[in-house]
C-alpha atoms as a PDB file:
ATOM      1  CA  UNK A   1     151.093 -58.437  46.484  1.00  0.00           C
ATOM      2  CA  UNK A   2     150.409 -57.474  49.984  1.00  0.00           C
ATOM      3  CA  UNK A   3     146.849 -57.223  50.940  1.00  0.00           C
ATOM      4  CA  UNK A   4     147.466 -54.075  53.013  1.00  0.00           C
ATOM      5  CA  UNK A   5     148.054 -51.766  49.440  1.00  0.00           C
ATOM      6  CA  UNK A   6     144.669 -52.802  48.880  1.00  0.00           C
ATOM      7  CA  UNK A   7     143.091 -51.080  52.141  1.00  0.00           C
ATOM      8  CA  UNK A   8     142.358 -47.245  52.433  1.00  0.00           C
ATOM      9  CA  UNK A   9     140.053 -45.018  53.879  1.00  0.00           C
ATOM     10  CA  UNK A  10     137.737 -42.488  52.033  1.00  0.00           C
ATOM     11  CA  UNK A  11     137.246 -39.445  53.900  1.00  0.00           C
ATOM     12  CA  UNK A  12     134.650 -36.839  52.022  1.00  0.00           C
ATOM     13  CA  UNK A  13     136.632 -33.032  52.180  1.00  0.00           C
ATOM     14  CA  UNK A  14     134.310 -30.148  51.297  1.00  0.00           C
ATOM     15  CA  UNK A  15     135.697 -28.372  48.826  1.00  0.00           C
ATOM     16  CA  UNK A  16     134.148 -24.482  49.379  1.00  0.00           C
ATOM     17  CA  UNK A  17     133.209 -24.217  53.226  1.00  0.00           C
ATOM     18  CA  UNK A  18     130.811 -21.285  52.319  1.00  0.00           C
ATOM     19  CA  UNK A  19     128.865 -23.750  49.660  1.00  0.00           C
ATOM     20  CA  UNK A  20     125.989 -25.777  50.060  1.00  0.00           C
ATOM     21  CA  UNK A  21     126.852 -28.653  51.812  1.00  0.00           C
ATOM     22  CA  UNK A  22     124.114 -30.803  50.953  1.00  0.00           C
ATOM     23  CA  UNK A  23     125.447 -31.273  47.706  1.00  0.00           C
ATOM     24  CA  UNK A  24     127.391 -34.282  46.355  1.00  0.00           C
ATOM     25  CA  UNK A  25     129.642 -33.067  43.931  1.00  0.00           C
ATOM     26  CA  UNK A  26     130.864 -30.220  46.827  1.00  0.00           C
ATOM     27  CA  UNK A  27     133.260 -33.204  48.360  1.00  0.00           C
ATOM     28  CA  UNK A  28     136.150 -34.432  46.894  1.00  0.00           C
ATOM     29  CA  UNK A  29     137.439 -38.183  48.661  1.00  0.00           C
ATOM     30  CA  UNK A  30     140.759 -38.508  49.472  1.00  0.00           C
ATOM     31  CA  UNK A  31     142.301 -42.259  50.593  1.00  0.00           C
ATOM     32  CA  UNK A  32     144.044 -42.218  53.297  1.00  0.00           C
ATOM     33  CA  UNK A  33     146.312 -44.936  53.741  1.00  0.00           C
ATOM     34  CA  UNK A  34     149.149 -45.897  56.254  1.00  0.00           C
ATOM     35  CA  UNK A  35     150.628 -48.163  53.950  1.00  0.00           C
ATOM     36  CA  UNK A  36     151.767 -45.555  51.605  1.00  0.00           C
ATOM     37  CA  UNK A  37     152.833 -43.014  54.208  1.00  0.00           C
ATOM     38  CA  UNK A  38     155.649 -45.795  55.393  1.00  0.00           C
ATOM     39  CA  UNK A  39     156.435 -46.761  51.749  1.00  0.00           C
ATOM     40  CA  UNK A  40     157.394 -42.895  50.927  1.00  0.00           C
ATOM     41  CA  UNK A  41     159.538 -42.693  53.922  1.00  0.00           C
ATOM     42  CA  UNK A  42     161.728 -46.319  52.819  1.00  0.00           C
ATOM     43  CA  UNK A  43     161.913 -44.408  49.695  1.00  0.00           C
ATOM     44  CA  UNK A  44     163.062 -41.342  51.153  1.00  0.00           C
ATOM     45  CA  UNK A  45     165.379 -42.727  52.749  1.00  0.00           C
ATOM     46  CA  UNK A  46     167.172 -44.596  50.399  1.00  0.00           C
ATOM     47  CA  UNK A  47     166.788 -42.290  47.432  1.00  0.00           C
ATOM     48  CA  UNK A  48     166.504 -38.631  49.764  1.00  0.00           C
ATOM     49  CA  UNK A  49     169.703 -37.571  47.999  1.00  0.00           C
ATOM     50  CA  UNK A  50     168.883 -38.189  43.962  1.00  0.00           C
ATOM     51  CA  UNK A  51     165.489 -36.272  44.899  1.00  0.00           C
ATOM     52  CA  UNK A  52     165.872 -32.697  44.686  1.00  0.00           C
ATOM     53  CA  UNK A  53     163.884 -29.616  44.743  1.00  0.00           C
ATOM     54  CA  UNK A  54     163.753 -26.167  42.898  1.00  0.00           C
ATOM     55  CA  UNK A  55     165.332 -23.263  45.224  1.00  0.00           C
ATOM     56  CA  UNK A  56     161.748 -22.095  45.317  1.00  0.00           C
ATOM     57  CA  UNK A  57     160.044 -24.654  46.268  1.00  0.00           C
ATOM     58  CA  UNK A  58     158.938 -23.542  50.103  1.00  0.00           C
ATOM     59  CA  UNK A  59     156.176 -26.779  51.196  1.00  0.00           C
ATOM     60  CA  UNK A  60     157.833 -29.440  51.903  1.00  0.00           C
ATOM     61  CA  UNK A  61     161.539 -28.861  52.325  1.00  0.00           C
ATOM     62  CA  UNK A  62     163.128 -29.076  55.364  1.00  0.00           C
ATOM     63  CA  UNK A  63     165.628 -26.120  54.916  1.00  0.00           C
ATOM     64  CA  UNK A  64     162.910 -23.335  54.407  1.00  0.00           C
ATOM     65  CA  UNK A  65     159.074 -22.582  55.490  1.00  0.00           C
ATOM     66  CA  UNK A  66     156.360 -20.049  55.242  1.00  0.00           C
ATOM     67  CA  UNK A  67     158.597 -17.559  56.533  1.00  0.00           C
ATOM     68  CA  UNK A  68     161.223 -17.776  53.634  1.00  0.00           C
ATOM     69  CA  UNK A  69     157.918 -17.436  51.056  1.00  0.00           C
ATOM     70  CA  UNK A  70     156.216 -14.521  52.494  1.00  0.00           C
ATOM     71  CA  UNK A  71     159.476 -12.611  52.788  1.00  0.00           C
ATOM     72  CA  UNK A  72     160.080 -13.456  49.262  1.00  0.00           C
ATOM     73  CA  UNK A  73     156.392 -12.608  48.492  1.00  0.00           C
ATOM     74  CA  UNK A  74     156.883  -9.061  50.131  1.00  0.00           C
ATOM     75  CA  UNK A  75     160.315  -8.280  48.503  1.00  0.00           C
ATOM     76  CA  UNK A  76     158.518  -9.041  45.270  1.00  0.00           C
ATOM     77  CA  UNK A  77     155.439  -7.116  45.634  1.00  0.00           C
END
């Protein structure tokens, strides 16, 4: 096993930016790791085709974005 999967950084993210920020439990750590960020692309790459999405799914797909969602969003409403 590669030493590297072992290594992240913690970074603290408030999670209400009109709470008290003094408090512990108002930060939620997420690892960020570079390690992981290449490994999803390899995987990506090999596998991009056998992974699909719903039609709806707008974050994260390269053929629509927040335009597509909103216009959706107002049709609906």
């Amino acid at each position: 096993m590669r030493h590297d999967f072992c290594v992240g950084l913690i970074v603290p993210l408030l999670k209400d930016k009109y709470g008290d920020v003094s408090l512990v439990n108002m930060y939620t750590g997420v690892t960020l790791s570079s390690v992981f960020r290449w490994f999803e692309y390899i995987v990506l790459e090999l596998c991009g085709e056998c992974l699909g999405s719903d039609m709806l799914q707008y974050g994260f797909n390269k053929s629509s974005g927040c335009v597509d969602a909103v216009f959706t969003f107002r049709e609906f409403v």
